[in-house]
N, C-alpha and C. Protein backbone atom coordinates (compact mmCIF):
# COMPACT_ATOMS: atom_id res chain seq x y z
N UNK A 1 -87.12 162.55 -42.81
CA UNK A 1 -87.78 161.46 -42.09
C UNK A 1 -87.52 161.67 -40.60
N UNK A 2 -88.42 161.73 -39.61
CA UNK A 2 -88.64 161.98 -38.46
C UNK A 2 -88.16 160.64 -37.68
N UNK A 3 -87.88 160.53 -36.44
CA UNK A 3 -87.14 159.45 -35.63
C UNK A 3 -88.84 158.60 -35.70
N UNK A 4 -89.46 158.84 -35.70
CA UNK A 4 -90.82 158.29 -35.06
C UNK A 4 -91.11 157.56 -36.81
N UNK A 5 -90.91 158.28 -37.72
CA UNK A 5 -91.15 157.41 -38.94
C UNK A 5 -90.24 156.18 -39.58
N UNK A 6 -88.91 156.96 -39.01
CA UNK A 6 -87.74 155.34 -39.17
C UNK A 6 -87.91 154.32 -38.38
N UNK A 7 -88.06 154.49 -37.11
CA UNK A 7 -88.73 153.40 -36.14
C UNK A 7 -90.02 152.48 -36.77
N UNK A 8 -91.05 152.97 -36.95
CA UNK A 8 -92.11 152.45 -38.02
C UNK A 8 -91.52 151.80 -39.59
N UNK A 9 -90.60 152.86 -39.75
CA UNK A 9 -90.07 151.87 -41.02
C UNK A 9 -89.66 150.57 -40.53
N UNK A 10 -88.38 150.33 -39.70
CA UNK A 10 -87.74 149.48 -39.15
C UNK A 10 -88.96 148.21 -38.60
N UNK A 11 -89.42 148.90 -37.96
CA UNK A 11 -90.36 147.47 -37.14
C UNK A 11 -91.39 146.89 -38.47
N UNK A 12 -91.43 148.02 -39.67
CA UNK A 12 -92.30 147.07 -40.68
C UNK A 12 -91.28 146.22 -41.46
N UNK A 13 -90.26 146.59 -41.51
CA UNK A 13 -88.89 145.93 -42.01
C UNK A 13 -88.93 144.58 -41.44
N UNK A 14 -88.89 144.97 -40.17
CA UNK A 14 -88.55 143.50 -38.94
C UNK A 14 -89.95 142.44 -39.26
N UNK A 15 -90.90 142.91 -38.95
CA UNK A 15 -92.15 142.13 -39.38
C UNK A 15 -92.48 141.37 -40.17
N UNK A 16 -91.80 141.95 -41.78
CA UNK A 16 -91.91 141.17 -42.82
C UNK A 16 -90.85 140.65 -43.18
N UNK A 17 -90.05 140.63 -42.59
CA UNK A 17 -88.66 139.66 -42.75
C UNK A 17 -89.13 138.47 -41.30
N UNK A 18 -89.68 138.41 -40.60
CA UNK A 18 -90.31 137.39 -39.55
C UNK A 18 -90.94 136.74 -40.83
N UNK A 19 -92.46 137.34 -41.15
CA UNK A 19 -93.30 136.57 -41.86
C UNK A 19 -92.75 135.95 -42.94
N UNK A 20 -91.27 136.02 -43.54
CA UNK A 20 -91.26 135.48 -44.82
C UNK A 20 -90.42 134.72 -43.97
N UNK A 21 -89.61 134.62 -43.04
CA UNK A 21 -89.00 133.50 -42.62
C UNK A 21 -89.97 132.45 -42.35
N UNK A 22 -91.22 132.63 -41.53
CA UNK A 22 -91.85 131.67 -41.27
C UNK A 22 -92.39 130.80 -42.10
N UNK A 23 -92.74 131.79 -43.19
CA UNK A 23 -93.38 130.74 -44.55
C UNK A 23 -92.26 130.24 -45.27
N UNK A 24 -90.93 130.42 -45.42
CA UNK A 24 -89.82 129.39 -46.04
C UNK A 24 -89.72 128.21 -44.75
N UNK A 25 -89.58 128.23 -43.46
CA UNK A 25 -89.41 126.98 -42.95
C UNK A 25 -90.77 126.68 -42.97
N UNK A 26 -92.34 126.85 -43.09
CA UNK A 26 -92.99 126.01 -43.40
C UNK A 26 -93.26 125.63 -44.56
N UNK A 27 -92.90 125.90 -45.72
CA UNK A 27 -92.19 125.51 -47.04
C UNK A 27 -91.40 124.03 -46.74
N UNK A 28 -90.32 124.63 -46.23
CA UNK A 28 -89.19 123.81 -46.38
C UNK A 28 -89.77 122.36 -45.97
N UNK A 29 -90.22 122.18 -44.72
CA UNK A 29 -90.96 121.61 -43.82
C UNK A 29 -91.92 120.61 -44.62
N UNK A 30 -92.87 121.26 -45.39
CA UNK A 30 -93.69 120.51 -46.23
C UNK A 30 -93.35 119.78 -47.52
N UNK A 31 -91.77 120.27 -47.93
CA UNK A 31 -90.96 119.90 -48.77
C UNK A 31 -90.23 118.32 -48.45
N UNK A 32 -89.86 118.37 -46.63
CA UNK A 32 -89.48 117.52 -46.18
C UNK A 32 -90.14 116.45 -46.05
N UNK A 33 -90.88 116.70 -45.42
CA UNK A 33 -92.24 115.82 -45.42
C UNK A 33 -92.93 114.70 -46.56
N UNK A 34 -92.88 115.46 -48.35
CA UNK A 34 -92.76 114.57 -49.31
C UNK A 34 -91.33 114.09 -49.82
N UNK A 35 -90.79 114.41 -48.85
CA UNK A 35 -89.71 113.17 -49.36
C UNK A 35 -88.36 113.78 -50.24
N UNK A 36 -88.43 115.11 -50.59
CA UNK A 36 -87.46 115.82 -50.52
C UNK A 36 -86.13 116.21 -50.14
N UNK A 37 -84.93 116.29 -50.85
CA UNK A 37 -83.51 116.34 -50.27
C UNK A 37 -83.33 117.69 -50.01
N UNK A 38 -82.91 118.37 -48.97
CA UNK A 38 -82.78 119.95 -49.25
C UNK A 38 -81.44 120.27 -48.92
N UNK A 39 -81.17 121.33 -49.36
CA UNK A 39 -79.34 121.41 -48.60
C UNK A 39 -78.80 120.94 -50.52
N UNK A 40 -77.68 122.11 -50.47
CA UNK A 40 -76.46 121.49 -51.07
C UNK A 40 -74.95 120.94 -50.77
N UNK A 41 -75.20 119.34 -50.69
CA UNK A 41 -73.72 119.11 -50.47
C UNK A 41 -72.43 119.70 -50.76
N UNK A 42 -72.70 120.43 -52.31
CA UNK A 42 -71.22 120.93 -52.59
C UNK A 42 -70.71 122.55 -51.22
N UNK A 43 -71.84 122.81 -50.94
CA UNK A 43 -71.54 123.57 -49.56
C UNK A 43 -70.83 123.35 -48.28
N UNK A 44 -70.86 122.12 -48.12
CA UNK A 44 -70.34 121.49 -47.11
C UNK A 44 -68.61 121.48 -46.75
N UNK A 45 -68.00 121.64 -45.58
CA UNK A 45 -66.56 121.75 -45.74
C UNK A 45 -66.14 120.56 -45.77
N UNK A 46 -64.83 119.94 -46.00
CA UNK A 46 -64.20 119.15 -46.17
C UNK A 46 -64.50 118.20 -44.62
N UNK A 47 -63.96 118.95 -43.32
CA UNK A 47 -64.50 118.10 -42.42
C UNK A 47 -65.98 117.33 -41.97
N UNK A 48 -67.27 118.17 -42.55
CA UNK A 48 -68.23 117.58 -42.34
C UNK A 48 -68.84 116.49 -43.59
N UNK A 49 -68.09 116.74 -44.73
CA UNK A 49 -68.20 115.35 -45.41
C UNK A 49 -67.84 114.53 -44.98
N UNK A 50 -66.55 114.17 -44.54
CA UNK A 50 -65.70 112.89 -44.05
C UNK A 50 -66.38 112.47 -42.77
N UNK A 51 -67.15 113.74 -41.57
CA UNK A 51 -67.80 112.76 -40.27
C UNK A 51 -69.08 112.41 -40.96
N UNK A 52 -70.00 112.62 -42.01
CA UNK A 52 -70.83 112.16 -42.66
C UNK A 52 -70.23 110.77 -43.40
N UNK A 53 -69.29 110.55 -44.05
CA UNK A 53 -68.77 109.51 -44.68
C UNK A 53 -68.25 108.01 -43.35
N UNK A 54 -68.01 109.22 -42.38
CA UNK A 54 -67.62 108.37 -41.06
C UNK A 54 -69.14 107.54 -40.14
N UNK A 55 -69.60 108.40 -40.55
CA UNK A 55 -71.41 107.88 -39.73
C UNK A 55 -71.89 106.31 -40.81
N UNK A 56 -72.09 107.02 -41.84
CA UNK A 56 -72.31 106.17 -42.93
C UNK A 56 -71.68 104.68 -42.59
N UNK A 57 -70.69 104.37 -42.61
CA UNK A 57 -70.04 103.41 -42.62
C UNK A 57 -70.16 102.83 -41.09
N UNK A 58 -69.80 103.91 -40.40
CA UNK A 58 -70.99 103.27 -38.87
C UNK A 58 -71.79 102.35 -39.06
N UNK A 59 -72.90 102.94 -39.27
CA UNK A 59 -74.30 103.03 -39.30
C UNK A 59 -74.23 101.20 -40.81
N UNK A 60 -73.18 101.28 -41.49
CA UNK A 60 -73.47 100.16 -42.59
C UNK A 60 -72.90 98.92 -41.70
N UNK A 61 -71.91 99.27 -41.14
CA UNK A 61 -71.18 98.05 -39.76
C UNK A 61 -72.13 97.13 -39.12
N UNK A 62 -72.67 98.21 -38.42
CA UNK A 62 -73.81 97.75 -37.92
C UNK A 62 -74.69 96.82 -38.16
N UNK A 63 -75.51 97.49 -39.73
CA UNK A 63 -76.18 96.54 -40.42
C UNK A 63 -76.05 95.54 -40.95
N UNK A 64 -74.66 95.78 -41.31
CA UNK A 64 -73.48 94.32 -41.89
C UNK A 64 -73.56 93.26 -40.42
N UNK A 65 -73.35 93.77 -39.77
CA UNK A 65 -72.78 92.78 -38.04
C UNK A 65 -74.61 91.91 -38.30
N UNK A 66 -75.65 92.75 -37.76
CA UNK A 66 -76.61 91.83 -38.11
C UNK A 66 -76.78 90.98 -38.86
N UNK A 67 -76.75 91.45 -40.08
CA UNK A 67 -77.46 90.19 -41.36
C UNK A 67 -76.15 89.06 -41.39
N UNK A 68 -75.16 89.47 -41.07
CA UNK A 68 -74.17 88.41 -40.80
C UNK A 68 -74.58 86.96 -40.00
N UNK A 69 -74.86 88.13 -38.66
CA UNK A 69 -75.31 86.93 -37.45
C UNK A 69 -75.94 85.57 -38.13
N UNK A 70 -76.81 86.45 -38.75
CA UNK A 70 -78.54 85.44 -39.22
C UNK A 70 -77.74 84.59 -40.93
N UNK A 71 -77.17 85.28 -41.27
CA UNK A 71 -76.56 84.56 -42.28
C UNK A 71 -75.60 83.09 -42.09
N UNK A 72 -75.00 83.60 -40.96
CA UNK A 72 -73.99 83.06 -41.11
C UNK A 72 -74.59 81.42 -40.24
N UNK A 73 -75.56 82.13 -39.31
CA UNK A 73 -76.25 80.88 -38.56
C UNK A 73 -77.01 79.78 -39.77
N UNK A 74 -77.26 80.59 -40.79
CA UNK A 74 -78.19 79.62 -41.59
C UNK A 74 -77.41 78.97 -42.70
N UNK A 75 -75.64 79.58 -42.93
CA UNK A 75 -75.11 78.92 -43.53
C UNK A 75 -74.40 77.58 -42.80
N UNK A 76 -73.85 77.58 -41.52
CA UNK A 76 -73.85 76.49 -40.68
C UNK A 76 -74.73 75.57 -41.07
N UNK A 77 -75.67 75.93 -41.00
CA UNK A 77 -77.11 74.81 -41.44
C UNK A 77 -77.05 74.31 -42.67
N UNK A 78 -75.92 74.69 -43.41
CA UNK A 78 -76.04 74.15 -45.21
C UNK A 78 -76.63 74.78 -46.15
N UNK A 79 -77.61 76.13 -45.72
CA UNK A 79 -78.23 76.40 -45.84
C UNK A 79 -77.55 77.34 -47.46
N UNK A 80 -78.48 77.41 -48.64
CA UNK A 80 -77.64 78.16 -49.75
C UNK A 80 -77.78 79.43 -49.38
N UNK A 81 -76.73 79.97 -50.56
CA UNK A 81 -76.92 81.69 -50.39
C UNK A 81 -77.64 82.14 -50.76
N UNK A 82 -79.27 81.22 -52.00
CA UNK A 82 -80.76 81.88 -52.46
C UNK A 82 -81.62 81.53 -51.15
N UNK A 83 -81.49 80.59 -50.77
CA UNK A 83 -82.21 80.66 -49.12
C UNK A 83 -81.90 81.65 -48.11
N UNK A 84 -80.14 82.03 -48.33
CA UNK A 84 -80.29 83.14 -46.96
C UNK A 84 -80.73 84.22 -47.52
N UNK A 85 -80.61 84.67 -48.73
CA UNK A 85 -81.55 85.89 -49.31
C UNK A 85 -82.34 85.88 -48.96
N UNK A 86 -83.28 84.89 -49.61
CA UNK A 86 -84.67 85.29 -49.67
C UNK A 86 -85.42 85.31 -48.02
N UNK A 87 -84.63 84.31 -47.31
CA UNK A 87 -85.07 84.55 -45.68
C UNK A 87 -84.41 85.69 -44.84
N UNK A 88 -83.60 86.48 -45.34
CA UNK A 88 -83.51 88.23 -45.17
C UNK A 88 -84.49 88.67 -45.74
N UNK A 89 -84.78 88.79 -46.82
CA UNK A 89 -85.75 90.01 -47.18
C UNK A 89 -86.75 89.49 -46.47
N UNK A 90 -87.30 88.31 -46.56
CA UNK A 90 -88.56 88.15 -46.02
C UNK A 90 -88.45 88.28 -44.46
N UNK A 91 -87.27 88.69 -43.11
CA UNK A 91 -87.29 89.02 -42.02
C UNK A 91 -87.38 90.14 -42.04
N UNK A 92 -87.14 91.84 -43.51
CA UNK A 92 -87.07 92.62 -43.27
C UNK A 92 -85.56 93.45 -43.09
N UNK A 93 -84.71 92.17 -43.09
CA UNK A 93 -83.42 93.00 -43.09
C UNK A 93 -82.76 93.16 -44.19
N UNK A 94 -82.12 94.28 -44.10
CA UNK A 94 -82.06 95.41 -45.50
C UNK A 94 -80.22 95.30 -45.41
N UNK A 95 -79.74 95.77 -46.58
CA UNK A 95 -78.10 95.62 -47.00
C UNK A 95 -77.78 96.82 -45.99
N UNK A 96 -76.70 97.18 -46.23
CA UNK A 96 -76.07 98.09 -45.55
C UNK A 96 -76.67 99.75 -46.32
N UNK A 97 -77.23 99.16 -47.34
CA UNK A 97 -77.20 100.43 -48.65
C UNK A 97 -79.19 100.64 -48.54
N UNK A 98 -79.56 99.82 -47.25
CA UNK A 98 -81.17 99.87 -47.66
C UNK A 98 -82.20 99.04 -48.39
N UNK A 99 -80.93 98.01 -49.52
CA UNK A 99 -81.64 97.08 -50.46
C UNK A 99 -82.06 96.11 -50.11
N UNK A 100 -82.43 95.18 -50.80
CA UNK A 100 -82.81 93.82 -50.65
C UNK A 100 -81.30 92.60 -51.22
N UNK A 101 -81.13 92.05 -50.12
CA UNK A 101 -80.17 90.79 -50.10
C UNK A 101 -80.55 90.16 -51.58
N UNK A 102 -79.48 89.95 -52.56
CA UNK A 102 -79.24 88.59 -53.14
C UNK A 102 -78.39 87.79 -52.75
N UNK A 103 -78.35 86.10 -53.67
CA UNK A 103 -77.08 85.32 -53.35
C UNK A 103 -75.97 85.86 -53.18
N UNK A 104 -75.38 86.81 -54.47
CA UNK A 104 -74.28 87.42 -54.36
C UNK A 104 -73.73 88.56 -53.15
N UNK A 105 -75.06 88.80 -53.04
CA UNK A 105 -74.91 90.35 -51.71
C UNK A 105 -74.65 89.53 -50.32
N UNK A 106 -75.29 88.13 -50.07
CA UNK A 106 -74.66 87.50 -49.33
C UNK A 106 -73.58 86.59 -49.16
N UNK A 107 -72.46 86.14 -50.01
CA UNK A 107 -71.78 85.72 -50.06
C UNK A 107 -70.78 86.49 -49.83
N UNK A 108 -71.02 87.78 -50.33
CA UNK A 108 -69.91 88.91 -50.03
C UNK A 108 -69.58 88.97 -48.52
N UNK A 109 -70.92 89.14 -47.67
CA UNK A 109 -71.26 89.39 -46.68
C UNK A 109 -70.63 88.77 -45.90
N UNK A 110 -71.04 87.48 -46.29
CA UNK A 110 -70.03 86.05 -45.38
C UNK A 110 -68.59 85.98 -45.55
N UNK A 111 -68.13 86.66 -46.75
CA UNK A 111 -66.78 86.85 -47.17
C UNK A 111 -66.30 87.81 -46.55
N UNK A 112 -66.66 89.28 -46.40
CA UNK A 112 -66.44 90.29 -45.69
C UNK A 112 -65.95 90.35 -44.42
N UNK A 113 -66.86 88.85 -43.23
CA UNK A 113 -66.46 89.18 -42.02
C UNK A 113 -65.70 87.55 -41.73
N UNK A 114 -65.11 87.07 -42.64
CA UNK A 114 -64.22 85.42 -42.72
C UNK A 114 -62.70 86.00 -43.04
């Protein structure tokens, strides 16, 4: 094999290792898009689970601190814990987990930050 034919090998090498990269991230991409999980957690090291486990609980604080506010204003008012449900879901605000508020999910709630 001549220098001039390994070079040609190589750059057809390089070419089609481009083109198949491009079609797995637009794969992947269109995978994402319907709603798809990609990635395996069990890959992950020990430290980037725990700042993932650390965000999480962030990110639930947060959502907890809100529905509190509004809870806790409408329990002042006398208001029951099937009324502050159902006037969460119907404002749109979601548990810490994404769900929809019941009595019980709010009582916790009010218990949580008392």
């Amino acid at each position: 094999m001549s220098k001039l034919e390994f070079f040609f090998y190589v750059e057809m090498i390089q070419r089609d290792t481009k083109r198949i990269s491009e079609r797995t991230k637009k794969a992947l991409d269109i995978k994402k898009k319907q709603g798809f999980k990609l990635g395996n957690p069990e890959n992950l090291t020990h430290a980037a689970k725990m700042k993932g486990c650390q965000v999480r609980k962030q990110k639930a604080q947060v959502a907890n601190l809100n529905a509190y506010k509004q809870a806790s204003d409408m329990r002042k008012d006398g208001k029951s814990y099937r009324y502050i449900a159902n006037k969460l879901n119907e404002y749109g605000v979601l548990t810490s987990r994404g769900g929809k508020f019941y009595p019980m999910s709010v009582k916790n709630l009010l218990d949580l930050f008392t």
